[in-house]
C-alpha atoms as a PDB file:
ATOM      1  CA  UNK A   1      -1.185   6.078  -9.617  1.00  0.00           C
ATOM      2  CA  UNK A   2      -2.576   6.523  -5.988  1.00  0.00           C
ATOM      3  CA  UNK A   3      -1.681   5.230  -2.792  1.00  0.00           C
ATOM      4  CA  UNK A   4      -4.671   2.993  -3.058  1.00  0.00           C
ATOM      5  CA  UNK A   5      -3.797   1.981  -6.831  1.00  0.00           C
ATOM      6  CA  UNK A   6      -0.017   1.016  -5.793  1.00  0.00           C
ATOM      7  CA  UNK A   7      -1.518  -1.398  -2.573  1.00  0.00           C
ATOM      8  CA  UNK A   8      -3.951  -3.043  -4.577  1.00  0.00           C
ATOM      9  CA  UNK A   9      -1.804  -3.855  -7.303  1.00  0.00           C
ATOM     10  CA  UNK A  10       0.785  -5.552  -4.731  1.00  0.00           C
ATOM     11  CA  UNK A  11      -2.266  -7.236  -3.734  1.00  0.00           C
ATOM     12  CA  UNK A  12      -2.490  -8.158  -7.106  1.00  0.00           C
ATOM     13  CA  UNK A  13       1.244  -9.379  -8.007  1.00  0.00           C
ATOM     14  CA  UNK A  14       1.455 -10.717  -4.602  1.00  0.00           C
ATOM     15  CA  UNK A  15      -1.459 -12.610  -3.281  1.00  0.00           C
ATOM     16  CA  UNK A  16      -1.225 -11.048  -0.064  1.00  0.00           C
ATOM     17  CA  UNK A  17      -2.922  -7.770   1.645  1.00  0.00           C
ATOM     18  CA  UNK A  18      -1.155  -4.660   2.442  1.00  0.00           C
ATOM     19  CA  UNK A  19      -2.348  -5.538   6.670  1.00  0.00           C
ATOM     20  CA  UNK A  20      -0.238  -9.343   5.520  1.00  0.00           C
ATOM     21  CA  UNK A  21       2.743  -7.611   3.817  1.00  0.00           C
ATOM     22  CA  UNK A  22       2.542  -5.212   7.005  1.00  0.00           C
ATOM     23  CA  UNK A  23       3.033  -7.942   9.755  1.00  0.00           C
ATOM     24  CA  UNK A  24       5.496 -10.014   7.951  1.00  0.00           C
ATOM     25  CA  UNK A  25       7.389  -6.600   7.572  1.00  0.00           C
ATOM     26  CA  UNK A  26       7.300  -6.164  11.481  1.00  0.00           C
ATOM     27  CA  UNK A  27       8.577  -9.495  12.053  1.00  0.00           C
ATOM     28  CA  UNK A  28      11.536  -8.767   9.695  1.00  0.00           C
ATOM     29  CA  UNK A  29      11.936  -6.192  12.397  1.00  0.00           C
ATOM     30  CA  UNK A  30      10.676  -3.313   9.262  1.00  0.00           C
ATOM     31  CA  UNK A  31       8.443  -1.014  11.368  1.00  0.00           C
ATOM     32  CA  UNK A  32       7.996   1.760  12.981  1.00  0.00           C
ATOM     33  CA  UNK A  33       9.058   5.479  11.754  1.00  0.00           C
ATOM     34  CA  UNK A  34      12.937   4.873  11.553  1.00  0.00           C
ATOM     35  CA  UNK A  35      12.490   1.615   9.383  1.00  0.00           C
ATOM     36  CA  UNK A  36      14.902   2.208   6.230  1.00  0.00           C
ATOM     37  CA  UNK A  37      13.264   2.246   2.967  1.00  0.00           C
ATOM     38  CA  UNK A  38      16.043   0.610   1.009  1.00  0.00           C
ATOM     39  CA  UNK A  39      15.725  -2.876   2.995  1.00  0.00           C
ATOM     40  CA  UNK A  40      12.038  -2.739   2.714  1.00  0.00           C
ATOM     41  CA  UNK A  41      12.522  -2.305  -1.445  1.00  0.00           C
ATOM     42  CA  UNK A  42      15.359  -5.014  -1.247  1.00  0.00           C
ATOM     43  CA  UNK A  43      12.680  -7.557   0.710  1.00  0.00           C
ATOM     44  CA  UNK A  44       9.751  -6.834  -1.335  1.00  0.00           C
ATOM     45  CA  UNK A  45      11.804  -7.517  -4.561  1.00  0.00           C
ATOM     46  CA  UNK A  46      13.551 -10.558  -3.464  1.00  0.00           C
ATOM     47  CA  UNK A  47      10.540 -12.138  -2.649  1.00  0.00           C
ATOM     48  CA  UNK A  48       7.924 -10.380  -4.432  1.00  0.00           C
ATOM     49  CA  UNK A  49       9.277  -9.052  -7.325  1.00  0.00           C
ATOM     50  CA  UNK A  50       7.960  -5.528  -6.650  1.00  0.00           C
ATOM     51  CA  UNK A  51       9.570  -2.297  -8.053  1.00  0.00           C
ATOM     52  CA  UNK A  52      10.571   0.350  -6.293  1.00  0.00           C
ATOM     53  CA  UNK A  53       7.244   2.881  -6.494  1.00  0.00           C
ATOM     54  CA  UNK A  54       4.732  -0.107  -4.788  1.00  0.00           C
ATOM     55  CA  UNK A  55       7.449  -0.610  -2.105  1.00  0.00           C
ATOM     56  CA  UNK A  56       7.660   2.852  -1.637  1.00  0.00           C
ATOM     57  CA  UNK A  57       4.238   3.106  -0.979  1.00  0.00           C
ATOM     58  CA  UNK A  58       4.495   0.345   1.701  1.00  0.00           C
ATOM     59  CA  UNK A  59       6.785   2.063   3.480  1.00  0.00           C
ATOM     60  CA  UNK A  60       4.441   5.085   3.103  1.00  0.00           C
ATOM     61  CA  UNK A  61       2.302   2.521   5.334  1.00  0.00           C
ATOM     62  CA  UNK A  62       4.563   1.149   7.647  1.00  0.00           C
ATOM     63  CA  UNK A  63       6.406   4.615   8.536  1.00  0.00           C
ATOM     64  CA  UNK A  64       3.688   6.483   8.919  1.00  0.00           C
ATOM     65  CA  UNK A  65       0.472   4.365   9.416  1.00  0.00           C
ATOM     66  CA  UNK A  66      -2.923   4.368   6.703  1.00  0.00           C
ATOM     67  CA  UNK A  67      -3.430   7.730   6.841  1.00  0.00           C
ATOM     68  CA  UNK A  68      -1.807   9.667   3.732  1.00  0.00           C
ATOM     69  CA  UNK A  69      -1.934  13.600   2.990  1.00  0.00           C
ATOM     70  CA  UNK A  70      -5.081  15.315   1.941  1.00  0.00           C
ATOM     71  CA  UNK A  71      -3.859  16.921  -0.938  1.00  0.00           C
ATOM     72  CA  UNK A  72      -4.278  14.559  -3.369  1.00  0.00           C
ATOM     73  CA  UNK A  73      -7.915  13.306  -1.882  1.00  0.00           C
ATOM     74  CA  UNK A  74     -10.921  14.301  -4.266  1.00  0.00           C
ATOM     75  CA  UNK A  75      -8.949  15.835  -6.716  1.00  0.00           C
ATOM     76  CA  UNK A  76      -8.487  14.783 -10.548  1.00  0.00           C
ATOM     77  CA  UNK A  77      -5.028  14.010 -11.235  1.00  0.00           C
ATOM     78  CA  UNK A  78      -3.901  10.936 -11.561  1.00  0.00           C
ATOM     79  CA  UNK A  79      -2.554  10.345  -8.124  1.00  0.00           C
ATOM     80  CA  UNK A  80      -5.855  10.908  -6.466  1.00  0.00           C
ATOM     81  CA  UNK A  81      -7.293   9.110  -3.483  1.00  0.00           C
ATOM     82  CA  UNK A  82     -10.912   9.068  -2.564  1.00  0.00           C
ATOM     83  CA  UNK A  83      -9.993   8.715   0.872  1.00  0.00           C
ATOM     84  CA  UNK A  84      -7.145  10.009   3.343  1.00  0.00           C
ATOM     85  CA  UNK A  85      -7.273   6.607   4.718  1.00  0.00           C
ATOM     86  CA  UNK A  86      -5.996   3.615   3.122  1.00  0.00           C
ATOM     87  CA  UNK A  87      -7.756   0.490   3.095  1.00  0.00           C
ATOM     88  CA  UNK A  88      -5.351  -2.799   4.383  1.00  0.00           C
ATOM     89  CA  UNK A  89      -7.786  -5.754   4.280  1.00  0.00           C
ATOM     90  CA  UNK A  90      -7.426  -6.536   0.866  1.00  0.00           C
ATOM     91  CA  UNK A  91      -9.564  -5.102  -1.961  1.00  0.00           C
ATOM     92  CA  UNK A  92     -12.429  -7.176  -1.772  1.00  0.00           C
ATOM     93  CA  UNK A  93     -13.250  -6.498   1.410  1.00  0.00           C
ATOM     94  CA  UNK A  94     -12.958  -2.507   0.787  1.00  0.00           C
ATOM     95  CA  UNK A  95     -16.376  -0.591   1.073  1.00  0.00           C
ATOM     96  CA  UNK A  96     -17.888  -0.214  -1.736  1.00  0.00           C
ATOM     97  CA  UNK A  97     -15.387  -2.934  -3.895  1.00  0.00           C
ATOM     98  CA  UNK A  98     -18.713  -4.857  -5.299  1.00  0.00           C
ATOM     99  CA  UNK A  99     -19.974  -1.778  -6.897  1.00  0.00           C
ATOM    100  CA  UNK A 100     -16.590  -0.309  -8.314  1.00  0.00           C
ATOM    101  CA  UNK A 101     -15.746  -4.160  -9.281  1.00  0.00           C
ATOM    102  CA  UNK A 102     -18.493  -3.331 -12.365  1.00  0.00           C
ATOM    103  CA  UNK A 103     -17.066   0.062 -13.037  1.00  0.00           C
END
């Protein structure tokens, strides 16, 4: 699953977008770099339900910002990305969402 895949399915289970999940995660004080993964995982599956791989990709975003490693980007596996950037605002505002919503 990619980056992308994991954030849109918490969009999914939780009703909220990652940029939502991100800002109640800074006023829990989880932010920046030196945030700790494990209270992150503990919040998001006391009150979300969420496993450990879709938290870990929120910390992913909160540690490091929307930008994720190329290596993975246009590739065929199946944790590819089409984009090094990840998109917060929710997946139906993404670029392109009405024409993959078909697909």
């Amino acid at each position: 699953m990619s980056f992308q895949a994991y954030l849109d399915a918490i969009e999914t289970r939780t009703g909220r977008t990652p940029r939502e999940l991100l800002a109640d995660a800074a006023g829990r004080g989880f932010d920046g770099p030196a945030v700790k993964a494990g209270d992150v995982i503990a919040w998001l599956k006391e009150d979300y339900g969420l496993g450990r791989g879709h938290a870990m990709a929120l910390v992913h975003v909160i540690k490091h910002g929307p930008t994720i490693p190329g290596k993975h980007v246009g590739t065929t596996g199946a944790h590819r990305d089409e984009s090094d950037t990840l998109w917060l605002d929710g997946r139906g505002t993404r670029p392109g969402a009405a024409a993959s919503k078909g697909a």
